[in-house]
N, C-alpha and C. Protein backbone atom coordinates (compact mmCIF):
# COMPACT_ATOMS: atom_id res chain seq x y z
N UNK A 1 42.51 -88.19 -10.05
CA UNK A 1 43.34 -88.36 -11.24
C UNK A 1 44.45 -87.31 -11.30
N UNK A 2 44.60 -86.18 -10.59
CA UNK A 2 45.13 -85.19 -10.57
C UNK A 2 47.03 -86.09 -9.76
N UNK A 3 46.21 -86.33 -8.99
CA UNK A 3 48.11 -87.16 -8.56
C UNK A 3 48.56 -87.56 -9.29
N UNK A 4 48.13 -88.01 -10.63
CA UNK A 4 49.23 -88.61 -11.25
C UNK A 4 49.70 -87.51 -12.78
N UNK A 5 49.18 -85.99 -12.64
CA UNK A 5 50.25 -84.92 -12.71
C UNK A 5 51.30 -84.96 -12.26
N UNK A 6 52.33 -84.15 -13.18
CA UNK A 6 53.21 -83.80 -12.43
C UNK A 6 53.78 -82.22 -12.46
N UNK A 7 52.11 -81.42 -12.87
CA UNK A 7 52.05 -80.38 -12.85
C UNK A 7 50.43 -80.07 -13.59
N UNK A 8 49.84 -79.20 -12.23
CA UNK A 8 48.57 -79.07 -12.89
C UNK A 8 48.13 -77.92 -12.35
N UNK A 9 47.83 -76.60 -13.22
CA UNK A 9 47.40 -74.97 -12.70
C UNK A 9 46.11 -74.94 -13.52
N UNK A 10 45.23 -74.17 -12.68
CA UNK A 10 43.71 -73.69 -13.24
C UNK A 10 43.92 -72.09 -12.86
N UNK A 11 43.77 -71.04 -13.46
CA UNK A 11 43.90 -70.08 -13.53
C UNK A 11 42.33 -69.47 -13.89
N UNK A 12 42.04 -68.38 -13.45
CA UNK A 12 40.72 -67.18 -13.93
C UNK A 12 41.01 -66.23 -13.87
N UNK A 13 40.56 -65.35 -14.65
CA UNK A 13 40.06 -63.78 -14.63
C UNK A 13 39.84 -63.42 -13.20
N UNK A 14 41.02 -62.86 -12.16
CA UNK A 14 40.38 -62.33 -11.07
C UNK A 14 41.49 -61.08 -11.03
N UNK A 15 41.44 -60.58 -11.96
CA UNK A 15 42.20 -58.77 -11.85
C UNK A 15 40.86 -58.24 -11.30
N UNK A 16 41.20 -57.34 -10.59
CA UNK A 16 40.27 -56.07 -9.76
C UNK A 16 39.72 -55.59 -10.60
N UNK A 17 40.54 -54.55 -11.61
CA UNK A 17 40.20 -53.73 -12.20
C UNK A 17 39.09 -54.30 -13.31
N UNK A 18 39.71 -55.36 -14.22
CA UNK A 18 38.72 -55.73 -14.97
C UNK A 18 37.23 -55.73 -14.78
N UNK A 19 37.38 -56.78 -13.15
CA UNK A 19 35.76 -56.69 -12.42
C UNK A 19 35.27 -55.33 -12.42
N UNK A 20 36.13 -54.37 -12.08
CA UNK A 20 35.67 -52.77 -11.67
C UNK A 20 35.26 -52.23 -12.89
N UNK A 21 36.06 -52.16 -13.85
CA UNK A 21 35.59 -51.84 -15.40
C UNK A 21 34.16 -52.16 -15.97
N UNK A 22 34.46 -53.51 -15.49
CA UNK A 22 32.68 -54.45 -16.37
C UNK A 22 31.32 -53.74 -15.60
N UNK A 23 31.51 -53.76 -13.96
CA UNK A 23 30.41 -53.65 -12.89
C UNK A 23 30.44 -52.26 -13.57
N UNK A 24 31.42 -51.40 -13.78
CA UNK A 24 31.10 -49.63 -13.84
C UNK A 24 30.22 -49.59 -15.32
N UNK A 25 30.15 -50.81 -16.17
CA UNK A 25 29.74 -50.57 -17.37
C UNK A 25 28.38 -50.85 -17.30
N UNK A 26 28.01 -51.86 -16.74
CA UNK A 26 27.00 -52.50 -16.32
C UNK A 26 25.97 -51.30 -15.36
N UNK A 27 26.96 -51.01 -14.38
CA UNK A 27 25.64 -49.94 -13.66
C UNK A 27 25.31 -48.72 -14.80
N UNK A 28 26.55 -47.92 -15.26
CA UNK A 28 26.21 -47.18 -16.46
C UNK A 28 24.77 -47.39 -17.09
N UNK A 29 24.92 -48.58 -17.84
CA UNK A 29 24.15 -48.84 -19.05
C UNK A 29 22.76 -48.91 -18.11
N UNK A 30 23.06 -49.47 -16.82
CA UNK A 30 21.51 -50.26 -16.04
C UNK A 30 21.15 -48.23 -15.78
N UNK A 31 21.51 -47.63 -15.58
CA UNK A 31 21.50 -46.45 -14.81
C UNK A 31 20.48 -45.68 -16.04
N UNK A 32 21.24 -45.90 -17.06
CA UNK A 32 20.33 -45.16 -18.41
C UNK A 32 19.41 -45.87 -19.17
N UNK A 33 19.04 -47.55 -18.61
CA UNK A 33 18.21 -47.87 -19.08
C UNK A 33 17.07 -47.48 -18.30
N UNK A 34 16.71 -47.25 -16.87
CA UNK A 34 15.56 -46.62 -15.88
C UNK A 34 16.26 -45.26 -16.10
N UNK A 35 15.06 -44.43 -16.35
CA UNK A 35 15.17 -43.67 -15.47
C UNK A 35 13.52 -43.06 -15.14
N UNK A 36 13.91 -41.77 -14.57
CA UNK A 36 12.99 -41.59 -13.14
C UNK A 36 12.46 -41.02 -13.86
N UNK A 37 10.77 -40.50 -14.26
CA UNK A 37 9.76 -39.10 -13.69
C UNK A 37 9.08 -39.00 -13.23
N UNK A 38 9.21 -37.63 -12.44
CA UNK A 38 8.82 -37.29 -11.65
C UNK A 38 7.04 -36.15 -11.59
N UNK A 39 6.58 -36.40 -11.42
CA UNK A 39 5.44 -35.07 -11.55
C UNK A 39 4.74 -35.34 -9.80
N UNK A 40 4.82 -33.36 -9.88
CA UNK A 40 4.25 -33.38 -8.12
C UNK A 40 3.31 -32.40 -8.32
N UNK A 41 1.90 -32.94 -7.20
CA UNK A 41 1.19 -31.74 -6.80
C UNK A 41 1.19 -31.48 -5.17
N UNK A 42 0.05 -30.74 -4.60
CA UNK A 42 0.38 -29.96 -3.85
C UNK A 42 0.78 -30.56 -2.38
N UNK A 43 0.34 -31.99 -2.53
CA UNK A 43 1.04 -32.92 -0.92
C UNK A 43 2.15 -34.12 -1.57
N UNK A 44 2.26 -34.87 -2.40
CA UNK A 44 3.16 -35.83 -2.58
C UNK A 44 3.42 -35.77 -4.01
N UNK A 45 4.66 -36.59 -4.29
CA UNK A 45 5.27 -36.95 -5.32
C UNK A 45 4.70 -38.12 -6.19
N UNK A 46 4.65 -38.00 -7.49
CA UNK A 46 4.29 -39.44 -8.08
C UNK A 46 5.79 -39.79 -9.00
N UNK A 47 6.17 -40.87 -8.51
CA UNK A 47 7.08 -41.16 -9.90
C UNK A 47 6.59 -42.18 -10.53
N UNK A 48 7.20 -42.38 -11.95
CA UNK A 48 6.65 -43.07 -13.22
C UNK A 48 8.19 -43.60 -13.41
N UNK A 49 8.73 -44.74 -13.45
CA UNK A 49 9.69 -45.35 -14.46
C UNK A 49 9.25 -45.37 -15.63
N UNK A 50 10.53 -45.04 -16.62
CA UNK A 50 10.39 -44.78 -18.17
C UNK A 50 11.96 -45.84 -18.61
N UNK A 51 11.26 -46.87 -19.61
CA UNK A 51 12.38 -47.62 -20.00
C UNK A 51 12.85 -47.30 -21.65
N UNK A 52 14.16 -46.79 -20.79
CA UNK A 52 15.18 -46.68 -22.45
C UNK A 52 15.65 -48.13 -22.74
N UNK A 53 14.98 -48.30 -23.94
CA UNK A 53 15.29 -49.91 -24.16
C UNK A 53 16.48 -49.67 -25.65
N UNK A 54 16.75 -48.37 -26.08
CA UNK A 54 17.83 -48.37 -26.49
C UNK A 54 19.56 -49.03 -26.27
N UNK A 55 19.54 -49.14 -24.65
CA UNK A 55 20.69 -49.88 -24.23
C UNK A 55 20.45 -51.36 -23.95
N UNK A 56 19.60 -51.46 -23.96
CA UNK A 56 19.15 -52.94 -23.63
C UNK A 56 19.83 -53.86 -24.32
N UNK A 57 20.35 -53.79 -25.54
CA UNK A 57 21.28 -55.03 -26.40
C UNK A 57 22.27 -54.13 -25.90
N UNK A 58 23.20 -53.84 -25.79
CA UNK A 58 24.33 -53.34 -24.82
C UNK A 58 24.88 -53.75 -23.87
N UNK A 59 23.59 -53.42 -22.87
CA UNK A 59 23.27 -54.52 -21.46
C UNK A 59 23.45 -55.98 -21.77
N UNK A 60 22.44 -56.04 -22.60
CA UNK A 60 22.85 -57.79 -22.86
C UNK A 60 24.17 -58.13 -23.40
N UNK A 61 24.72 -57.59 -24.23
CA UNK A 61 25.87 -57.94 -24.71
C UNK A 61 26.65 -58.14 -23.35
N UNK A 62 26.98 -57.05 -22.72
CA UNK A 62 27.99 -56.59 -21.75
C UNK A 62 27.58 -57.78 -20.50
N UNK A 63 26.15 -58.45 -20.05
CA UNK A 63 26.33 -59.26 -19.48
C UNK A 63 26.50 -60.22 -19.95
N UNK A 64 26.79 -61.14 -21.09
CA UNK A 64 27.18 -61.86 -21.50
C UNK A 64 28.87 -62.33 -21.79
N UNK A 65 29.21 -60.80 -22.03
CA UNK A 65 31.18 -61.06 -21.59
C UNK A 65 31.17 -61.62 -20.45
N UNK A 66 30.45 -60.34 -19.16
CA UNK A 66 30.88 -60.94 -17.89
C UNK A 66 30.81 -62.40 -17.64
N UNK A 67 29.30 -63.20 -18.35
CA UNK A 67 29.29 -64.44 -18.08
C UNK A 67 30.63 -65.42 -18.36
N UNK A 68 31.04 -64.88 -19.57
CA UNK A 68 32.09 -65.90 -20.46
C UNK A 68 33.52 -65.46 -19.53
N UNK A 69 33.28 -64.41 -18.63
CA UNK A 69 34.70 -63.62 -18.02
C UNK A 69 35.11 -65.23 -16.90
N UNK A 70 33.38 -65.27 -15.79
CA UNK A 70 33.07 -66.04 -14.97
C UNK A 70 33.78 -67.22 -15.32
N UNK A 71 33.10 -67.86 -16.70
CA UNK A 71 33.66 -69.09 -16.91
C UNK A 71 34.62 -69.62 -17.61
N UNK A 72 35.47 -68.57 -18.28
CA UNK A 72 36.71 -68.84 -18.69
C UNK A 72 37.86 -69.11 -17.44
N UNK A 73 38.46 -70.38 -18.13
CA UNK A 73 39.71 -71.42 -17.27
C UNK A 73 40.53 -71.45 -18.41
N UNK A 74 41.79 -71.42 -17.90
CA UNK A 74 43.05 -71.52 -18.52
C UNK A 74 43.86 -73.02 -17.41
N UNK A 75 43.37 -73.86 -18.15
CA UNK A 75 44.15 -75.19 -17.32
C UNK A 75 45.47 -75.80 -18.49
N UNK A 76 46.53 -75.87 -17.49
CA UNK A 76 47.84 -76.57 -17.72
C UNK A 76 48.05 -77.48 -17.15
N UNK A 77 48.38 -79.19 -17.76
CA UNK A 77 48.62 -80.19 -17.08
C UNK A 77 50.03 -80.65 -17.63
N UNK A 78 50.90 -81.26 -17.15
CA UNK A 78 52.11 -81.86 -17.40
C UNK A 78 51.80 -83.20 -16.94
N UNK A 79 51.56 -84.09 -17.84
CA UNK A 79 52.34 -85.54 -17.16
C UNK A 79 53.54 -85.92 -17.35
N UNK A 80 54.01 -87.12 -17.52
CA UNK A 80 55.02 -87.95 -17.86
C UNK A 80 54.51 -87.94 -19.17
N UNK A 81 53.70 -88.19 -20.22
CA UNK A 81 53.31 -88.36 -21.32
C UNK A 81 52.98 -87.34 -22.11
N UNK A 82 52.58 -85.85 -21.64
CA UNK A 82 52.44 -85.00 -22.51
C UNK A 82 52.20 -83.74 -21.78
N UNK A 83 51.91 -82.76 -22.36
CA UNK A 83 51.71 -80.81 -21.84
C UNK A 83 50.19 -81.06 -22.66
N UNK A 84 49.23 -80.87 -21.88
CA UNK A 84 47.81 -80.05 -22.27
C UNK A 84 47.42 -79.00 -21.49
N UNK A 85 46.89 -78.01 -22.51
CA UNK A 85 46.12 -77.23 -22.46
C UNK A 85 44.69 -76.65 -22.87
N UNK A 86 44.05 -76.62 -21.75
CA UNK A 86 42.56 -76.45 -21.81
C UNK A 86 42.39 -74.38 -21.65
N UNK A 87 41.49 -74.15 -22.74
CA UNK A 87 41.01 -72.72 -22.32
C UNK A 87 39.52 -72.96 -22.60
N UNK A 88 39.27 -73.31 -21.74
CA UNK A 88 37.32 -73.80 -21.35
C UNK A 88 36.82 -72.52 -21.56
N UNK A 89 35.85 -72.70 -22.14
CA UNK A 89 35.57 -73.48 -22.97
C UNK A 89 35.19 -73.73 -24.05
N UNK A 90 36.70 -73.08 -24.83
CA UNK A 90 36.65 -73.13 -26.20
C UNK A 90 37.76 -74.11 -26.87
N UNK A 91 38.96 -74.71 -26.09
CA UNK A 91 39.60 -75.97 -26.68
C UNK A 91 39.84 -76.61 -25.44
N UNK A 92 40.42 -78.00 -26.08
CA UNK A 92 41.71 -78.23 -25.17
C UNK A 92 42.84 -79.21 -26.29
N UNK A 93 44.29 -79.04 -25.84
CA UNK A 93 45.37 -79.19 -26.75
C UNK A 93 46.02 -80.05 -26.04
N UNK A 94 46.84 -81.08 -26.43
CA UNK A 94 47.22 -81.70 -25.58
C UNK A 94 49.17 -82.22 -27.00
N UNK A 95 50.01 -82.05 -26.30
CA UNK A 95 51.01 -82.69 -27.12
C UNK A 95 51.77 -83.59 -26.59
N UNK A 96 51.98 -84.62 -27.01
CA UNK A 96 53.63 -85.73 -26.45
C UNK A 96 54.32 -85.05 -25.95
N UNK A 97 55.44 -85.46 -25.29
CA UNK A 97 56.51 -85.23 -25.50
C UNK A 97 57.27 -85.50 -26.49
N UNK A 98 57.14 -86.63 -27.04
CA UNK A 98 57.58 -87.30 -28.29
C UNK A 98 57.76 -85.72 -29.42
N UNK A 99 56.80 -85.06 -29.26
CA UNK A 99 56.52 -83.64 -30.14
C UNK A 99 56.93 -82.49 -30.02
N UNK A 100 57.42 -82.49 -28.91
CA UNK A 100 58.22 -81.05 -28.32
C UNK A 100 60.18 -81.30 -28.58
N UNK A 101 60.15 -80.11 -28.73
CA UNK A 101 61.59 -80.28 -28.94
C UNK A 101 62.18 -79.39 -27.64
N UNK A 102 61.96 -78.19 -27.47
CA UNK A 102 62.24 -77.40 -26.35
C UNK A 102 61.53 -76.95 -25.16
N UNK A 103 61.49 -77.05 -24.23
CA UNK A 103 60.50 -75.92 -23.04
C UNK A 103 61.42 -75.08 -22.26
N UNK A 104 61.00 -73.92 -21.67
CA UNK A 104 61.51 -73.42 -20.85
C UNK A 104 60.73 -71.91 -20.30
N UNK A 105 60.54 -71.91 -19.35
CA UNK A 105 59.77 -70.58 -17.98
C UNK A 105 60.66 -69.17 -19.04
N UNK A 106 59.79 -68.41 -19.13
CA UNK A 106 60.21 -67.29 -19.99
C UNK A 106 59.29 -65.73 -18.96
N UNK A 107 60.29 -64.69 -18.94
CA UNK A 107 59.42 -63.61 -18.35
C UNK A 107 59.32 -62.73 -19.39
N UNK A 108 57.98 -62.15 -19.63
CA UNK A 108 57.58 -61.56 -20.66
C UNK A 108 56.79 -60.11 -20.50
N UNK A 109 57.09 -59.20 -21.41
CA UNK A 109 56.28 -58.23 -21.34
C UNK A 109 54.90 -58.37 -21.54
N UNK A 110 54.10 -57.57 -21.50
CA UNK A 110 52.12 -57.60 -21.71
C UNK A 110 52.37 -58.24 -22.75
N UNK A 111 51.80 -58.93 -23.09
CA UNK A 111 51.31 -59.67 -24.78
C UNK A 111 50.01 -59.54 -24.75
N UNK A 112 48.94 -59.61 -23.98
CA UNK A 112 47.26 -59.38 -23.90
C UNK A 112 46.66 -60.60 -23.36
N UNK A 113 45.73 -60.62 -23.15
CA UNK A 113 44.98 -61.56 -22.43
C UNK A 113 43.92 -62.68 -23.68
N UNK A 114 44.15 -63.97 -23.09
CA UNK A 114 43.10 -64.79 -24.40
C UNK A 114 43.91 -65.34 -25.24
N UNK A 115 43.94 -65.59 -26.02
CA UNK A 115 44.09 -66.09 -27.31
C UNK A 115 45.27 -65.24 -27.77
N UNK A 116 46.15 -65.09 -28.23
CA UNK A 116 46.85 -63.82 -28.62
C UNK A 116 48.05 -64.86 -29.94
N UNK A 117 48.64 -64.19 -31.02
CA UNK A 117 49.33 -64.10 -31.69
C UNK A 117 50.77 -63.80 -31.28
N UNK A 118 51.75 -63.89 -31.39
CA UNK A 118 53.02 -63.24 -30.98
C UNK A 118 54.00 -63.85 -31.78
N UNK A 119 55.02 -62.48 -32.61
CA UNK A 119 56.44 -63.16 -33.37
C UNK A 119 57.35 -64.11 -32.54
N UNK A 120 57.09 -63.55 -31.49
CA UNK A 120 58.65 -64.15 -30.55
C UNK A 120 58.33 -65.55 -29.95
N UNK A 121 57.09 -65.35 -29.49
CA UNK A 121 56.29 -66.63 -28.91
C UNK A 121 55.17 -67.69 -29.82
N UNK A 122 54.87 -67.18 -30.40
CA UNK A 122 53.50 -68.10 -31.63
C UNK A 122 52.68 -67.84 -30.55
N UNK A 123 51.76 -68.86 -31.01
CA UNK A 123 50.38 -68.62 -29.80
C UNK A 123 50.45 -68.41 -28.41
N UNK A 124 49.94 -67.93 -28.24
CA UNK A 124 49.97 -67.35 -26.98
C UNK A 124 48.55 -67.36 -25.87
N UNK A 125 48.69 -68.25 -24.93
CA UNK A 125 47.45 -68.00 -24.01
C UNK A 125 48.21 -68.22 -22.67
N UNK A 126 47.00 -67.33 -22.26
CA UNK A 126 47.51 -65.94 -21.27
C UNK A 126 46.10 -65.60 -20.69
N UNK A 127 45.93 -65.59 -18.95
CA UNK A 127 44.86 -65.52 -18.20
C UNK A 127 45.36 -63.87 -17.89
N UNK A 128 46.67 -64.10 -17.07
CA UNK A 128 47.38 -63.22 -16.18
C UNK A 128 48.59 -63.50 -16.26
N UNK A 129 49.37 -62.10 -15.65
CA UNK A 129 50.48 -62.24 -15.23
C UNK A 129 51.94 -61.70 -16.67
N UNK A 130 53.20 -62.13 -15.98
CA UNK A 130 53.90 -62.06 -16.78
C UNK A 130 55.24 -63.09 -17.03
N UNK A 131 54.57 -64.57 -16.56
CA UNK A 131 55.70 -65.69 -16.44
C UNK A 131 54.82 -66.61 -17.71
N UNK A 132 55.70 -67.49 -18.32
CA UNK A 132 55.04 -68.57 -18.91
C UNK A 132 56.04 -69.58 -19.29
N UNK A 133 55.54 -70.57 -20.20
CA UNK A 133 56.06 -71.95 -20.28
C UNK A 133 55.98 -71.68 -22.18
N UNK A 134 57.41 -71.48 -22.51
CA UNK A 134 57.53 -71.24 -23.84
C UNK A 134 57.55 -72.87 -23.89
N UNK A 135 56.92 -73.13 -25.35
CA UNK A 135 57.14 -74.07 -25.78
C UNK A 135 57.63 -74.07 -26.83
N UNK A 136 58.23 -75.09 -27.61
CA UNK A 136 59.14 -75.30 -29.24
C UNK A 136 58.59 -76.57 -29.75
N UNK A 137 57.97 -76.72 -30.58
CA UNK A 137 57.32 -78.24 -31.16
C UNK A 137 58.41 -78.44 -32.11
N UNK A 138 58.54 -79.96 -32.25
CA UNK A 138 59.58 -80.21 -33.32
C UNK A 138 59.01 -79.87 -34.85
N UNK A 139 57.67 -79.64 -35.09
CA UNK A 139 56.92 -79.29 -36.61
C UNK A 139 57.21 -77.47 -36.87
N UNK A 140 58.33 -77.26 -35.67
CA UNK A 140 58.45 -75.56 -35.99
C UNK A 140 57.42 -74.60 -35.36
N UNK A 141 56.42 -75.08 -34.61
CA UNK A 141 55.59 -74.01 -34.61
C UNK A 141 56.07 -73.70 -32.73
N UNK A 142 56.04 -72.62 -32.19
CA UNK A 142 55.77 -72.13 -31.03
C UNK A 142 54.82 -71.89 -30.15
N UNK A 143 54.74 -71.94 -29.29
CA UNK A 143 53.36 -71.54 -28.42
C UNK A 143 54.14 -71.44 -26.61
N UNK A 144 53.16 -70.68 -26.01
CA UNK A 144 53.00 -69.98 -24.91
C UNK A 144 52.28 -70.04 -24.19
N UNK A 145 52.15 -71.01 -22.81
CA UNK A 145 51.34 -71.47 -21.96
C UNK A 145 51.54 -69.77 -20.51
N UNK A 146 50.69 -69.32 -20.37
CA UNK A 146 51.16 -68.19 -19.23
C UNK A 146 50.76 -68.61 -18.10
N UNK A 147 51.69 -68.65 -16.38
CA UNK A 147 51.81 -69.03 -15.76
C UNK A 147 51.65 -68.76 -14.20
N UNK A 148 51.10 -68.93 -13.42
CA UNK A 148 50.98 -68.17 -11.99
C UNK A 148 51.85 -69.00 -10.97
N UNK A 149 52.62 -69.85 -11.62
CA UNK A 149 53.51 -70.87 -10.68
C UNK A 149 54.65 -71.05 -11.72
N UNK A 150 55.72 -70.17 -11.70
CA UNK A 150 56.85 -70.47 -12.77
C UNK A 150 57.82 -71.38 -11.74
N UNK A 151 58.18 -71.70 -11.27
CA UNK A 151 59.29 -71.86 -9.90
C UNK A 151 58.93 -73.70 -9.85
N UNK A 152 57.34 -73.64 -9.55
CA UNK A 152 56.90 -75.09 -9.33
C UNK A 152 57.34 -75.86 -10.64
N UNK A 153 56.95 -74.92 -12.02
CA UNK A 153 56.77 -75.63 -13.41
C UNK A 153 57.88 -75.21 -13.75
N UNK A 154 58.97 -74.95 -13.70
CA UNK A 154 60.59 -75.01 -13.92
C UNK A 154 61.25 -75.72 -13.07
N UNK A 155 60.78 -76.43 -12.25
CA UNK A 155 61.44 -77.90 -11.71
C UNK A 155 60.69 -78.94 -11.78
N UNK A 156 59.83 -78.94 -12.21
CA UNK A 156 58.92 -79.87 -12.71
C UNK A 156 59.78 -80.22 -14.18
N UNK A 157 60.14 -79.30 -15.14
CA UNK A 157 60.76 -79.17 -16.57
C UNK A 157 61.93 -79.84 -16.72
N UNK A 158 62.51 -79.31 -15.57
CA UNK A 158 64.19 -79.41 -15.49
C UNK A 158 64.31 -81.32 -15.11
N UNK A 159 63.26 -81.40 -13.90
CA UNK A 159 63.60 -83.12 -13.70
C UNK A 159 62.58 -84.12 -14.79
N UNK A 160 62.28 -83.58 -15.45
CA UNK A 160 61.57 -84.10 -16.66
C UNK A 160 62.15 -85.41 -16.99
């Protein structure tokens, strides 16, 4: 069904750092939930694990972003009939053309990642990066598709 796009991006969460951030939080918390004691006599060591279950909702919390990190998608489709947008999996939006009044590839400073607010842009979703697909609805409102293929989806726009 995808051929009969005439523009279709799936985007994820794959910044480095983010991964590096979460894993460093994760061993943290795993690091202070075991830990070691030790008591020795006169030929070997005995150790005893002791569980701090103080971090344990922490832990859980913190693996539960990562899960939602995993399965968050930012999908953009263009047909001949309309612009949808899916952020799996919490909507998907879909408008006419009949409903748009303007589009056009915009380069933008950080606005944040997710869901975001913005004066200049209205809604705003945003995986990565710093290209997107401003939109103008004829009901006045704005919104902001963010983009890892501006070049493909600005001639895709233009022969609209």
């Amino acid at each position: 069904m995808r051929e009969n796009y005439l523009f279709y991006e799936e985007q994820k969460f794959t910044q480095w750092w983010l991964w590096l951030l979460l894993l460093l939080i994760i061993g943290y918390l795993l690091f202070d939930l075991i830990s070691f004691s030790y008591s020795s006599d006169e030929i070997f060591t005995v150790g005893t694990i002791i569980f701090n279950t103080e971090n344990l909702i922490p832990l859980i919390l913190v693996c539960l972003v990562i899960l939602l990190f995993l399965i968050l998608k930012l999908k953009t489709t263009l047909s001949k009939d309309y612009i949808q947008v899916s952020f799996f999996p919490f909507f998907t939006k879909k408008w006419n053309w009949s409903e748009i009044n303007t589009t056009e590839i915009v380069t933008y400073g950080f606005v944040g990642y997710g869901i975001r607010l913005s004066l200049k842009y209205g809604t705003v979703y945003n995986i990565k990066g710093n290209h997107g697909l401003a939109i103008h609805l004829k009901n006045g409102k704005k919104l902001m598709v963010g983009t890892q293929k501006p070049e493909e989806l600005a001639n895709v726009i233009k022969n609209k």
